[in-house]
C-alpha atoms as a PDB file:
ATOM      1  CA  UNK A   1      16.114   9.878  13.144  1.00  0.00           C
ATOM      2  CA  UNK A   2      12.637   9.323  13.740  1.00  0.00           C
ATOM      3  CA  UNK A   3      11.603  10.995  10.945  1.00  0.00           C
ATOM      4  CA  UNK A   4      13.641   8.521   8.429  1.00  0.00           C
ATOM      5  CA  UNK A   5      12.073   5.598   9.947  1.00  0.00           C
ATOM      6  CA  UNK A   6       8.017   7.414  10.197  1.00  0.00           C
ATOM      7  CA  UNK A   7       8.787   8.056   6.122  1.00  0.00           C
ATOM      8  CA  UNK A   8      10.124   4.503   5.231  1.00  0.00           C
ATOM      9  CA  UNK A   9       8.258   2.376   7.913  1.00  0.00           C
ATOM     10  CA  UNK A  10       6.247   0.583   5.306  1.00  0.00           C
ATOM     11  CA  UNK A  11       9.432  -1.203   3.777  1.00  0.00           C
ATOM     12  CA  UNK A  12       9.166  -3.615   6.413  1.00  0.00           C
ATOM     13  CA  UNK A  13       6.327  -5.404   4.148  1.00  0.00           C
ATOM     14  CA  UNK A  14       8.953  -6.567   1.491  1.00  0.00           C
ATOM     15  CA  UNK A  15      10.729  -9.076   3.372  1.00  0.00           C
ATOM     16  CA  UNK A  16       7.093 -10.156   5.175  1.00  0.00           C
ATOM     17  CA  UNK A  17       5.920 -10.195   1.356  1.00  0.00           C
ATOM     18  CA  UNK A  18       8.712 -12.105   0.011  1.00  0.00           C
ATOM     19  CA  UNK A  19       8.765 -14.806   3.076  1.00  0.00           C
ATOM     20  CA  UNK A  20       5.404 -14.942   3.142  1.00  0.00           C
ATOM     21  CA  UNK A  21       3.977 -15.289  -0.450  1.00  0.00           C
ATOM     22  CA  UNK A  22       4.827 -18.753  -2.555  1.00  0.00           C
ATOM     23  CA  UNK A  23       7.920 -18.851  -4.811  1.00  0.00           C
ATOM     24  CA  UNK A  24       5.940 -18.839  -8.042  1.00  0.00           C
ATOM     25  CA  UNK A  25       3.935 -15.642  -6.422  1.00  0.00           C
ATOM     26  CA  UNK A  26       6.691 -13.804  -5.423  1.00  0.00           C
ATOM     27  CA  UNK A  27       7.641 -11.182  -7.588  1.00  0.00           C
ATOM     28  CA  UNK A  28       4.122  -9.872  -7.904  1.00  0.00           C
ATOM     29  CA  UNK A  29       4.235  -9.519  -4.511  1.00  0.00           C
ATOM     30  CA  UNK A  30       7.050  -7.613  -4.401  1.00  0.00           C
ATOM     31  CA  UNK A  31       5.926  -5.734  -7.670  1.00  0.00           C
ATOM     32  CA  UNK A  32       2.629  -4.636  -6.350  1.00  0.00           C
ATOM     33  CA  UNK A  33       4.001  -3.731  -2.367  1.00  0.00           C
ATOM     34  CA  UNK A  34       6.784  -1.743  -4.200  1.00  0.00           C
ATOM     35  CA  UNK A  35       4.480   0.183  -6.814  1.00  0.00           C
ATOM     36  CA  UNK A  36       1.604   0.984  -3.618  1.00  0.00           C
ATOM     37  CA  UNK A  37       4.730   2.576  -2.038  1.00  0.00           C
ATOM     38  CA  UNK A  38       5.454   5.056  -4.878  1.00  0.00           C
ATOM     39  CA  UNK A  39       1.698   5.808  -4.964  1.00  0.00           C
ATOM     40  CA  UNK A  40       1.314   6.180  -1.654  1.00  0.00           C
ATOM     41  CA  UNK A  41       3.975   8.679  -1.274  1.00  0.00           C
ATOM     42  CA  UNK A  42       3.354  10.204  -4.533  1.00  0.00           C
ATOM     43  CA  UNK A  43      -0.477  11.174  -3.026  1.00  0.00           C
ATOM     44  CA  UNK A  44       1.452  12.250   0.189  1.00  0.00           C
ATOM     45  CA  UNK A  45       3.646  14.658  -1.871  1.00  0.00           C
ATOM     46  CA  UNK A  46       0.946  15.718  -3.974  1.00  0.00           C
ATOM     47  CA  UNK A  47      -1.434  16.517  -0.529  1.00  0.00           C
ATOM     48  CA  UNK A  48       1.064  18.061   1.385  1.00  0.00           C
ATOM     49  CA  UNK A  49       2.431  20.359  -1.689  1.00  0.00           C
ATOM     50  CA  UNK A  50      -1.199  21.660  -1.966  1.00  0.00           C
ATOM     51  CA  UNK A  51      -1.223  22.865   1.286  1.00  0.00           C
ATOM     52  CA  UNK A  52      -3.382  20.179   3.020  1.00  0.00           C
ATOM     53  CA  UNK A  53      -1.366  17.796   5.188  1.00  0.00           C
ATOM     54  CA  UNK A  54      -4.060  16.777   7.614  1.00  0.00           C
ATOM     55  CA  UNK A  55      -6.263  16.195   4.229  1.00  0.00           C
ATOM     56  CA  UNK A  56      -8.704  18.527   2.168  1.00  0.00           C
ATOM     57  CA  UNK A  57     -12.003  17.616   4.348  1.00  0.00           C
ATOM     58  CA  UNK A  58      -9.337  18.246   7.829  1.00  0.00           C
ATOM     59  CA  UNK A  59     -11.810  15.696   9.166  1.00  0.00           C
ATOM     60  CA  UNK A  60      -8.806  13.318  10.718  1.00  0.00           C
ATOM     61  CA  UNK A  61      -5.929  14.665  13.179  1.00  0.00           C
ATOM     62  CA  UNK A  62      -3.207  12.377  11.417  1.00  0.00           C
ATOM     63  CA  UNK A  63      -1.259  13.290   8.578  1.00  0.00           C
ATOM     64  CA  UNK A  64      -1.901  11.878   4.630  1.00  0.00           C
ATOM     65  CA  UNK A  65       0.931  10.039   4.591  1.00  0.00           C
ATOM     66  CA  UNK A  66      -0.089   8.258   8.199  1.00  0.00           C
ATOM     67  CA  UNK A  67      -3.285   7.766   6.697  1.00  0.00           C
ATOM     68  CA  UNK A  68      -2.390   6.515   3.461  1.00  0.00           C
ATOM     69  CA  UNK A  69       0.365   3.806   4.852  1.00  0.00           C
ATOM     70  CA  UNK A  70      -2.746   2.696   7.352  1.00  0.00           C
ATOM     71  CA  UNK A  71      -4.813   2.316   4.139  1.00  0.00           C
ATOM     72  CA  UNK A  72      -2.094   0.625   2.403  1.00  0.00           C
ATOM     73  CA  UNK A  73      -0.955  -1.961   5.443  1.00  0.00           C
ATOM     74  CA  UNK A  74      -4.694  -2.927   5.701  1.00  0.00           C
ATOM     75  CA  UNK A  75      -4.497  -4.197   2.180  1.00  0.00           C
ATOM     76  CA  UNK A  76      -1.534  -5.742   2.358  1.00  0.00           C
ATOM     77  CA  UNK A  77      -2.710  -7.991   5.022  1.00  0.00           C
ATOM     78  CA  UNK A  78      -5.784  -8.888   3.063  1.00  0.00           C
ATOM     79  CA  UNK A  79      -3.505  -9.208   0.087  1.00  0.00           C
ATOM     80  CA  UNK A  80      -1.030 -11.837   2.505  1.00  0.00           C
ATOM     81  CA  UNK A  81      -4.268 -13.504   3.196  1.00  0.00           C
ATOM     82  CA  UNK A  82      -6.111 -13.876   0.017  1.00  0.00           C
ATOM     83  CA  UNK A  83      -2.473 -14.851  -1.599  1.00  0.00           C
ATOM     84  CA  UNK A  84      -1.836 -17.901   0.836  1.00  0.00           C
ATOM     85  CA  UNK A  85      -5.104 -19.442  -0.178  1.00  0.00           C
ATOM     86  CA  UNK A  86      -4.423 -19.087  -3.620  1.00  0.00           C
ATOM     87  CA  UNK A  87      -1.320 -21.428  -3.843  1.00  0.00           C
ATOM     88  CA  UNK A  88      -2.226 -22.757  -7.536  1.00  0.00           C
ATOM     89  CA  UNK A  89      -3.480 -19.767  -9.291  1.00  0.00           C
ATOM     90  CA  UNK A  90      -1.768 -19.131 -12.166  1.00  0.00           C
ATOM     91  CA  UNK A  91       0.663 -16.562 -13.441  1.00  0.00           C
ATOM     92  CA  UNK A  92      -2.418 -14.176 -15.005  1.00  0.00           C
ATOM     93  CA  UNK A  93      -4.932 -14.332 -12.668  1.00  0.00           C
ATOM     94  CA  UNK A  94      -2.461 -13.769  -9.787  1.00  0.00           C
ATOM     95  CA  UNK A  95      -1.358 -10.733 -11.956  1.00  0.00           C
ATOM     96  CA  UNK A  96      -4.860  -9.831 -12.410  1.00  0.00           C
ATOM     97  CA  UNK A  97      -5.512 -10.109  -7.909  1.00  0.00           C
ATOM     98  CA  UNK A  98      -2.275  -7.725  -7.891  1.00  0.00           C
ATOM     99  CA  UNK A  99      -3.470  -4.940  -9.741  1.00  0.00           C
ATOM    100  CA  UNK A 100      -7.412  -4.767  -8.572  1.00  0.00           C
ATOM    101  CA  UNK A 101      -5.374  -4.699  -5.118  1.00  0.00           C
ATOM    102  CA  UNK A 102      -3.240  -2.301  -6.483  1.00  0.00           C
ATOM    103  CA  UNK A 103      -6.388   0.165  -7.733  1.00  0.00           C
ATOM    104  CA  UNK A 104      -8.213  -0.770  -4.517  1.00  0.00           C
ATOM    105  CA  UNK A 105      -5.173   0.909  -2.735  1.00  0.00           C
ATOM    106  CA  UNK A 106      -5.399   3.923  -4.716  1.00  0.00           C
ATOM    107  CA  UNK A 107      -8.679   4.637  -4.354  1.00  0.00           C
ATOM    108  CA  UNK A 108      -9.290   4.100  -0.402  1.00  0.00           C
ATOM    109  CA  UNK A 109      -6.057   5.506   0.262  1.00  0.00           C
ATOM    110  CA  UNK A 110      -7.190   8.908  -2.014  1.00  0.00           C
ATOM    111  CA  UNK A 111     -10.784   8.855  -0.233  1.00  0.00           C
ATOM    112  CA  UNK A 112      -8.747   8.834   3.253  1.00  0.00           C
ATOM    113  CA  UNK A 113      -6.613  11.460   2.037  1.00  0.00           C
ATOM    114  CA  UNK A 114      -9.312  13.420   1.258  1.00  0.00           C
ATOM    115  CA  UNK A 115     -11.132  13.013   4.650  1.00  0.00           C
END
């Protein structure tokens, strides 16, 4: 039981997301917490199928995948803050935010997978 809700506890940043973020923002939101998700657990996988689930470096007790959905959280907030002040940005720019968000995820998240 525990397990299930350990593996999906980041979900709980879609409806925070969607509340949170203004209507015309929205779906990036959702877009870019949704896609960090799948990477996320798509570095988890690919860690723990190697053979290193406490990371390559074994540096850090927790797991990858508690390590990556720290990583990830982190961002989010800064995304949930940087996104309220940005209430008139338009559609490209706000798409452009999501996805250096998006690569800033992947790499921090990879670097504390590593360690």
């Amino acid at each position: 039981m525990f397990d299930v809700i350990y593996s999906w506890i980041d979900v709980i940043w879609l409806p925070i997301v969607y509340f949170g973020a203004y209507k015309q923002h929205r779906w990036w939101s959702i877009g870019l917490i949704l896609f960090s998700m799948t990477l996320i657990r798509l570095l988890a996988e690919i860690m723990t199928y190697s053979g290193y689930n406490n990371g390559i470096m074994g540096f850090l007790e927790a797991n990858v995948h508690t390590r990556g959905i720290i990583v990830s959280s982190f961002f989010y907030i800064l995304f949930m803050v940087l996104s309220y002040y940005s209430k008139d940005t338009k559609g490209a720019a706000f798409m452009a935010a999501c996805l250096s968000i998006f690569f800033m995820i992947f790499v921090s998240s990879s670097i504390a997978m590593i360690l």
